[in-house]
N, C-alpha and C. Protein backbone atom coordinates (compact mmCIF):
# COMPACT_ATOMS: atom_id res chain seq x y z
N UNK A 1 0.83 -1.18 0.00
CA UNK A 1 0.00 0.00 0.00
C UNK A 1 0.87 1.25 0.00
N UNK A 2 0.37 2.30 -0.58
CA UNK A 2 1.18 3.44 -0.60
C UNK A 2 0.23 4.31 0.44
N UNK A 3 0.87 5.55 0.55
CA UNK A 3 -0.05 6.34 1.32
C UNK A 3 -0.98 7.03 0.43
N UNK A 4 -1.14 6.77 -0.94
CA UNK A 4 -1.64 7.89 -1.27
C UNK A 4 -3.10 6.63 -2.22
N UNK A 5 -2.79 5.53 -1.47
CA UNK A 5 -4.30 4.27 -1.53
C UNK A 5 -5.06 4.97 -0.60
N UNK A 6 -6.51 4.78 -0.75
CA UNK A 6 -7.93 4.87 0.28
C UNK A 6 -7.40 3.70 1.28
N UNK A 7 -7.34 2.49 0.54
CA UNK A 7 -7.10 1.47 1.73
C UNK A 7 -6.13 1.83 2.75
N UNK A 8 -5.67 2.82 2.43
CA UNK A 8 -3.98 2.89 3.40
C UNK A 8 -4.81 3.90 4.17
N UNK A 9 -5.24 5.01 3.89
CA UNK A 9 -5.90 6.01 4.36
C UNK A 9 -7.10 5.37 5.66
N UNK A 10 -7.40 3.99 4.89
CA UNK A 10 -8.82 3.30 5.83
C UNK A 10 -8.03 3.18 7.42
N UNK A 11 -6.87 2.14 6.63
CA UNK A 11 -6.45 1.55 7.77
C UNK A 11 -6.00 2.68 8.70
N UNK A 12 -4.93 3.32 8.81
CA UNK A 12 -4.33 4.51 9.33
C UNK A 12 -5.82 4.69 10.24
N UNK A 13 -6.75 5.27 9.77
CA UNK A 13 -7.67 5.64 10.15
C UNK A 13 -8.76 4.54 11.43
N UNK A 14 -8.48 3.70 11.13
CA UNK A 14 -9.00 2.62 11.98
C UNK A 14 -8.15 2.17 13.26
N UNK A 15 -6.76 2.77 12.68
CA UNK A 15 -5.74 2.21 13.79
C UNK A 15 -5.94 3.36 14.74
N UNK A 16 -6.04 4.71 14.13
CA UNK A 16 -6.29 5.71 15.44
C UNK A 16 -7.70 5.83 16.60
N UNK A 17 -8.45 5.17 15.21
CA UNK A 17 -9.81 5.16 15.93
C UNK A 17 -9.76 4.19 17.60
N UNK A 18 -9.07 3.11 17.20
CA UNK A 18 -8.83 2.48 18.10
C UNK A 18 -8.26 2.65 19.28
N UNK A 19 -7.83 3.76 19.53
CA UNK A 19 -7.01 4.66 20.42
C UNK A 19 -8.53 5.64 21.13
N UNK A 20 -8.54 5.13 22.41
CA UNK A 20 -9.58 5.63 23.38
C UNK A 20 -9.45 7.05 23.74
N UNK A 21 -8.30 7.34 24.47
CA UNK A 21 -7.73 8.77 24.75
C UNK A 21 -7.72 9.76 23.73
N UNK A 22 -8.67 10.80 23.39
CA UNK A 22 -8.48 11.73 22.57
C UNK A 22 -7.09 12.31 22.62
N UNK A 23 -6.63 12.73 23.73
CA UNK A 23 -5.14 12.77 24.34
C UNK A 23 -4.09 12.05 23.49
N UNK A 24 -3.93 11.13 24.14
CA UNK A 24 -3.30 10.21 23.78
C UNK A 24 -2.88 9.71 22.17
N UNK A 25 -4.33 9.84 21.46
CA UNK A 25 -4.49 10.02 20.02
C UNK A 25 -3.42 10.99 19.29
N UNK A 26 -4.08 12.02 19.62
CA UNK A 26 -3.02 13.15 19.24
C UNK A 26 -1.62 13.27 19.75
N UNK A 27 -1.28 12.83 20.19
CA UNK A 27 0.24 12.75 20.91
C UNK A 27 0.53 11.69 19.43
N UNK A 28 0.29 10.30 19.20
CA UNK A 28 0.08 9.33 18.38
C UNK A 28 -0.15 10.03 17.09
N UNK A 29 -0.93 11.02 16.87
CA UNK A 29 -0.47 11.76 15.79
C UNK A 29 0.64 12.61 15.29
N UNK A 30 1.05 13.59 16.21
CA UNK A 30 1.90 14.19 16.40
C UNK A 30 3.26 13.33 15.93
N UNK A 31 3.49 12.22 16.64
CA UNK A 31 4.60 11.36 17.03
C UNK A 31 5.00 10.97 14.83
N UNK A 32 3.43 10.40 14.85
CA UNK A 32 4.04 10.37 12.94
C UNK A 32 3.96 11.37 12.10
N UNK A 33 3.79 12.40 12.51
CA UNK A 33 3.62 13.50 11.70
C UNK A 33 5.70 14.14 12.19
N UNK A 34 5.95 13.70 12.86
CA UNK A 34 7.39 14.07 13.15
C UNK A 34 8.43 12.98 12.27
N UNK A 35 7.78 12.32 12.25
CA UNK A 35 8.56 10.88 11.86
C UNK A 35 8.45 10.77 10.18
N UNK A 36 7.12 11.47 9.46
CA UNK A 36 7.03 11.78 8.11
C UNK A 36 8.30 13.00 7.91
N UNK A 37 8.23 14.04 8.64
CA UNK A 37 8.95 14.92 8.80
C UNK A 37 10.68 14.81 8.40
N UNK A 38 10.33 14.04 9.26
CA UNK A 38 12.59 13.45 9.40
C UNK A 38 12.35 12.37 8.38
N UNK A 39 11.92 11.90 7.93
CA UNK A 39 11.99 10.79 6.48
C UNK A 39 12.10 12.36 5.26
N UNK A 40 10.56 13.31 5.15
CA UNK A 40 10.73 14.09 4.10
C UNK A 40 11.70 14.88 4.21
N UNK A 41 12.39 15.40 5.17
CA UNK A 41 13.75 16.58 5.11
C UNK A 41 14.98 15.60 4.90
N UNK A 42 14.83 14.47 4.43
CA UNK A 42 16.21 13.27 4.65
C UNK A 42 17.27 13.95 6.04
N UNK A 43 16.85 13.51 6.83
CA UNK A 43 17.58 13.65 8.18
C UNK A 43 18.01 12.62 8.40
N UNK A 44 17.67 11.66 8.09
CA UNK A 44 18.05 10.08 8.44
C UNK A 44 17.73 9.39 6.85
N UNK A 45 18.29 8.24 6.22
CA UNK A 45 17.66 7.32 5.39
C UNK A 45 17.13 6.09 5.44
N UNK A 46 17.35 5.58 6.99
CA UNK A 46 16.84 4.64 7.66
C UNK A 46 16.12 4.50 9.49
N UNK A 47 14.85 4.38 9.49
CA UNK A 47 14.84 4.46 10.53
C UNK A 47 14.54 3.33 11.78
N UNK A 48 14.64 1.85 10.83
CA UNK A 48 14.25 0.60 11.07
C UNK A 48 13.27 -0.16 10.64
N UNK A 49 13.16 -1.60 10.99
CA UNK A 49 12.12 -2.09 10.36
C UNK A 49 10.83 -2.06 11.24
N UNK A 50 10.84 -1.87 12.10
CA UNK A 50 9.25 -1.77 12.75
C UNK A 50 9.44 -0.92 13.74
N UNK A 51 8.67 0.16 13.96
CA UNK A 51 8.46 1.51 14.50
C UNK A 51 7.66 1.20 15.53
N UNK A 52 8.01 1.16 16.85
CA UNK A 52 6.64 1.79 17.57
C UNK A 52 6.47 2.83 18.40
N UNK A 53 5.63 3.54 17.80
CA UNK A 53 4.66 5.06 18.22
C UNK A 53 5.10 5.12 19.38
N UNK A 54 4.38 4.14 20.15
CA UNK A 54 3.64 4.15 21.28
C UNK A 54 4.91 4.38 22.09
N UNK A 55 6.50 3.69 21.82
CA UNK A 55 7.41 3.79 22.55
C UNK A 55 7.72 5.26 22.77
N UNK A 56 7.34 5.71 21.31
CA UNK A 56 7.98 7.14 21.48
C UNK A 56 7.01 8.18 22.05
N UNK A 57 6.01 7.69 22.32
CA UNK A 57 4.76 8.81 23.05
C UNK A 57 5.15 9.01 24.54
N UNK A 58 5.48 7.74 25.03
CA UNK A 58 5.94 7.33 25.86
C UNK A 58 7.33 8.03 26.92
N UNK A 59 8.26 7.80 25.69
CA UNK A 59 9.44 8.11 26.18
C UNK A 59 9.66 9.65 26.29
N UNK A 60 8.75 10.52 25.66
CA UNK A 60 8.80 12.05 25.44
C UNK A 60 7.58 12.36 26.74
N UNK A 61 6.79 11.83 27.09
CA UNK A 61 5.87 11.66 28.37
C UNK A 61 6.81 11.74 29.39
N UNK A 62 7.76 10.93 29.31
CA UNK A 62 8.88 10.47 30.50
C UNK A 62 9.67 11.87 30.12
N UNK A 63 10.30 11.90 29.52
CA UNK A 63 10.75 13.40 29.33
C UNK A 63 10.34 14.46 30.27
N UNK A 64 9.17 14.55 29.22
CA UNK A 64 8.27 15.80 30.01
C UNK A 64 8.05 16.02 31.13
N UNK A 65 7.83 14.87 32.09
CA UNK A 65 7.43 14.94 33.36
C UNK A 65 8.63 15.23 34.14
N UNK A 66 9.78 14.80 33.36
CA UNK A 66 11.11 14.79 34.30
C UNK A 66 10.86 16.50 34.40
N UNK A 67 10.91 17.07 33.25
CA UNK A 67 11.61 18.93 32.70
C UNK A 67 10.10 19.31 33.81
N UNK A 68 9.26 19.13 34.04
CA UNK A 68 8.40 19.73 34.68
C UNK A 68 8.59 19.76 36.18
N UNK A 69 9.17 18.59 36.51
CA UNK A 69 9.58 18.37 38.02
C UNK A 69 11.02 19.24 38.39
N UNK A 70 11.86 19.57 37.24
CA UNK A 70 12.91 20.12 37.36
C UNK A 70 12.52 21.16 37.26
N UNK A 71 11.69 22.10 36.36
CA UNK A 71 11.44 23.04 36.53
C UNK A 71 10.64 23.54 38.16
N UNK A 72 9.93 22.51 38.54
CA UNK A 72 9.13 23.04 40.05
C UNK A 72 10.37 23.59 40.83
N UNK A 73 11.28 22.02 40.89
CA UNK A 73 12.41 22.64 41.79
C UNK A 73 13.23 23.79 41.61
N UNK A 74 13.20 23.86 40.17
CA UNK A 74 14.24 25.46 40.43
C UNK A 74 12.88 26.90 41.26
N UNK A 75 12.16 26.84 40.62
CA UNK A 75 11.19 28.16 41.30
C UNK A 75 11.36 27.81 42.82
N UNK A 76 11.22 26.56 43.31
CA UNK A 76 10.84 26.76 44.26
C UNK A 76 12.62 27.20 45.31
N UNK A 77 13.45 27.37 44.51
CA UNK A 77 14.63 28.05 45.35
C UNK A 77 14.47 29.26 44.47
């Protein structure tokens, strides 16, 4: 399938549906809309054979929470 099939468009579309968290969804969007990104600017020419999202929603979640906790502590000196 290419992306530019309906069927590809279906599926894509069925796989997000499946995703409960409106939240969460969009993070899951975001995540391949970055990942189309660094494929279309050739930043990389390989990025492996099986991708998962979810690791990277994940691991930028973990991120975030760290920079937010670091940030409390600096205000609070």
């Amino acid at each position: 399938m290419t992306s530019g099939e309906l069927k590809f468009a279906l599926r894509v579309e069925t796989a997000l549906n499946s995703i409960p968290q409106p939240e969460y969804r969009q993070l899951v969007v975001e995540s391949l809309m970055v990942l189309a990104l660094i494929i279309e600017h050739n930043l990389t020419n390989y990025l492996g054979e099986t991708l998962y999202v979810e690791q990277f929603v994940h691991c930028a979640n973990g991120q975030f929470l760290q920079d937010q906790v670091s940030q409390v502590c600096l205000r609070a000196y």
